[in-house]
N, C-alpha and C. Protein backbone atom coordinates (compact mmCIF):
# COMPACT_ATOMS: atom_id res chain seq x y z
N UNK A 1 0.82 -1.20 0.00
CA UNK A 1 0.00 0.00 0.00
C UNK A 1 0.86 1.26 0.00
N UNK A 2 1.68 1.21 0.50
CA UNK A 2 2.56 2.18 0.36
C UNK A 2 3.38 2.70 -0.88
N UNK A 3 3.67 1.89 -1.33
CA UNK A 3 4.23 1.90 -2.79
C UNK A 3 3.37 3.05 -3.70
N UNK A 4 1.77 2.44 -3.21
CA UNK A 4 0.99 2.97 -4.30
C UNK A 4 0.68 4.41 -3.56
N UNK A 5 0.71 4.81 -2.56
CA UNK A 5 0.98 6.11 -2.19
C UNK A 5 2.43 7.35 -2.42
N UNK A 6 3.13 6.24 -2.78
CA UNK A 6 4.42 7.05 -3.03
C UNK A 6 4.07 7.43 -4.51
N UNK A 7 3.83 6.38 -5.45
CA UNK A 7 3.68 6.25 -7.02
C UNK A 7 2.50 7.77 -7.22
N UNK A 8 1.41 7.80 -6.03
CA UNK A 8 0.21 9.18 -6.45
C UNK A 8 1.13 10.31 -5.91
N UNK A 9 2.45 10.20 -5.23
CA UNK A 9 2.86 12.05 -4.88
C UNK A 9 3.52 11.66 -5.89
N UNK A 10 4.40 10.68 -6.11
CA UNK A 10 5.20 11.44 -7.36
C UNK A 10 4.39 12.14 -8.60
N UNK A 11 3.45 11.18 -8.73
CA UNK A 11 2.53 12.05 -9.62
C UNK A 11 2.09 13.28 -9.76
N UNK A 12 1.32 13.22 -8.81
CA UNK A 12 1.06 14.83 -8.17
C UNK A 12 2.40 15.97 -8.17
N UNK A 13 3.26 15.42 -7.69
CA UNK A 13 4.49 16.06 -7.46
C UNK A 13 5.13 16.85 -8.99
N UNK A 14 4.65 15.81 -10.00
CA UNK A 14 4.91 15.68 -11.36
C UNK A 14 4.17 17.17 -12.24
N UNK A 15 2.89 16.73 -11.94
CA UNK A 15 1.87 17.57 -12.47
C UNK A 15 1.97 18.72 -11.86
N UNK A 16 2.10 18.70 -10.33
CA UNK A 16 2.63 20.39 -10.00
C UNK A 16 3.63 21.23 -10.59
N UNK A 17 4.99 20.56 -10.82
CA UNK A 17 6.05 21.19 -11.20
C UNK A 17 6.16 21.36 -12.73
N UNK A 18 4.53 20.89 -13.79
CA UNK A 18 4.49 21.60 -14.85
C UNK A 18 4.04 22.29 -15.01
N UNK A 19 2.99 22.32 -14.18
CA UNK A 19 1.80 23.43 -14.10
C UNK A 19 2.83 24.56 -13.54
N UNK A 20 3.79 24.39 -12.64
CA UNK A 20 4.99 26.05 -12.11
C UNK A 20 5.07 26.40 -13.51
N UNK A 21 5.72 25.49 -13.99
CA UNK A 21 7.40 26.01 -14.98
C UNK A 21 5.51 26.41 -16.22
N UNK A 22 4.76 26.30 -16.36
CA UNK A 22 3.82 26.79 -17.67
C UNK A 22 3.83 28.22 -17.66
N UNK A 23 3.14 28.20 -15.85
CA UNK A 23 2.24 29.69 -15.32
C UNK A 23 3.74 30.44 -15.52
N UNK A 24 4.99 29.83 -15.30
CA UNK A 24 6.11 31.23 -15.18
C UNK A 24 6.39 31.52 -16.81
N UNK A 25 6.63 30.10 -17.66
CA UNK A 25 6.31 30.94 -18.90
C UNK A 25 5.68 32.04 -19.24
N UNK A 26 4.55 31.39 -18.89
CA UNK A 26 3.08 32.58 -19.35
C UNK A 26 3.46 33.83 -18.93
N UNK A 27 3.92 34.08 -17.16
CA UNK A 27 4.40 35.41 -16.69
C UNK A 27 5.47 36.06 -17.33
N UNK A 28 6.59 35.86 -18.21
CA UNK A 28 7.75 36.02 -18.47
C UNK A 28 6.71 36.19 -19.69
N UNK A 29 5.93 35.67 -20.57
CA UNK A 29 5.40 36.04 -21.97
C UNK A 29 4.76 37.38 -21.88
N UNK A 30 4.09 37.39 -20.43
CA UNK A 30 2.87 38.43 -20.43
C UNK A 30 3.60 39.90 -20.46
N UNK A 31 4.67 39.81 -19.52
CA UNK A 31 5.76 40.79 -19.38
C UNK A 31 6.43 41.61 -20.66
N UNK A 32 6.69 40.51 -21.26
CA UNK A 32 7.13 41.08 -22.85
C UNK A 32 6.23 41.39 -24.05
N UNK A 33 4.68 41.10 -23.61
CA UNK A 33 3.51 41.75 -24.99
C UNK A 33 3.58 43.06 -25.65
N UNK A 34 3.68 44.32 -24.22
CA UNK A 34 3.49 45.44 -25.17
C UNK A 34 4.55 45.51 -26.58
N UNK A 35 5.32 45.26 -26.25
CA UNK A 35 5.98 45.13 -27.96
C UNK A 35 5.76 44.73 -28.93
N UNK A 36 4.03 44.07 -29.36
CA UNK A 36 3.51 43.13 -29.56
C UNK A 36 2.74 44.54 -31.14
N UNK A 37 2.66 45.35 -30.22
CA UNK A 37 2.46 46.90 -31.12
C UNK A 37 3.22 47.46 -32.22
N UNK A 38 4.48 47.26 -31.59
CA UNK A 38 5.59 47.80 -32.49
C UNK A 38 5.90 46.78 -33.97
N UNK A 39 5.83 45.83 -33.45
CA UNK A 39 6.03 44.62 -34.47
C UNK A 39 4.83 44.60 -35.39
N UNK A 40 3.72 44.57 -34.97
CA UNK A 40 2.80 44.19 -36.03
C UNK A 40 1.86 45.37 -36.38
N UNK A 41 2.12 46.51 -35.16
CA UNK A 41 1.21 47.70 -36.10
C UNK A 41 -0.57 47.80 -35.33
N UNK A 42 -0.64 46.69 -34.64
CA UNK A 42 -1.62 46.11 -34.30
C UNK A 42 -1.96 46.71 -32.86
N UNK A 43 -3.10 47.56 -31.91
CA UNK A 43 -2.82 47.69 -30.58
C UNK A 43 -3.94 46.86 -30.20
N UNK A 44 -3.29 46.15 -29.41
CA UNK A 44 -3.97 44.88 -28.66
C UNK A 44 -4.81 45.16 -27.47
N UNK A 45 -5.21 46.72 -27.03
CA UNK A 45 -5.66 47.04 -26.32
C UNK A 45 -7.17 48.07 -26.99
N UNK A 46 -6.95 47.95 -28.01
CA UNK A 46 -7.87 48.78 -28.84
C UNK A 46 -9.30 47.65 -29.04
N UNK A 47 -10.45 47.86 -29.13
CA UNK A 47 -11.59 46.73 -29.24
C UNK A 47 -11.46 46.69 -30.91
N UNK A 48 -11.79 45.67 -31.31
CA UNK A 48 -11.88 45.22 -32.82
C UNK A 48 -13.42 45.22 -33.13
N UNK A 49 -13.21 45.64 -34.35
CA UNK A 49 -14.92 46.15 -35.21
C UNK A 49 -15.30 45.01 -35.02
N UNK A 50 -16.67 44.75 -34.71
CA UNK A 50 -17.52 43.75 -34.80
C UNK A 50 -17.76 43.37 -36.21
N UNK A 51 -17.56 41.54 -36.67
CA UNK A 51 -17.29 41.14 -37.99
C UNK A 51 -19.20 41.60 -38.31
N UNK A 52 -18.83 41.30 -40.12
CA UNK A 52 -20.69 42.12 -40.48
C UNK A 52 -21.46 41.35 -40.10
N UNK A 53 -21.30 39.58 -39.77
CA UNK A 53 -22.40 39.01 -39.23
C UNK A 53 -23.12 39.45 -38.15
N UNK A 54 -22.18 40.57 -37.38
CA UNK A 54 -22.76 40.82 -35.72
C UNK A 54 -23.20 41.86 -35.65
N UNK A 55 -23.43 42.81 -37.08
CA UNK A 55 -24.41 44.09 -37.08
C UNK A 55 -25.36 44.09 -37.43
N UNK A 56 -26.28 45.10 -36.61
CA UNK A 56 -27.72 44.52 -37.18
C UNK A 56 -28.16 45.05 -38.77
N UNK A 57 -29.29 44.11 -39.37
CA UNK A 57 -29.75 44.48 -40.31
C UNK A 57 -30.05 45.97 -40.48
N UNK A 58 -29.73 47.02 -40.98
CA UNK A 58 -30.83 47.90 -41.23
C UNK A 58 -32.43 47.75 -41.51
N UNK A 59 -33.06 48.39 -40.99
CA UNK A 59 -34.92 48.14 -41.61
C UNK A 59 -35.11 49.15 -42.50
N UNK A 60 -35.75 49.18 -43.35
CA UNK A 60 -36.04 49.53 -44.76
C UNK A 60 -36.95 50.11 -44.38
């Protein structure tokens, strides 16, 4: 029984220490976006036109 308790932390143990090293990616990515402007011209903070399916019809 023990065995099979050691075998679920390593697991666990496993799955925690990818889930760290993802979220610090992600933080270290999030850090470096605003430049994200300069490169493509694009401001990522600006709202984007709603595509024409999502305006309403005019009525006649």
């Amino acid at each position: 029984m023990k065995q099979v308790i050691k075998h679920e932390l390593a697991i666990a143990f496993t799955v925690g220490a990818v889930l760290l090293v993802i979220s610090v990616i992600g933080v270290m990515a999030s850090r470096r976006a605003p430049d994200v402007r300069s490169q493509t011209g694009i401001d990522p903070y600006k709202p984007m036109p709603a595509p024409e399916f999502a305006r309403p019809v005019p009525k006649e």
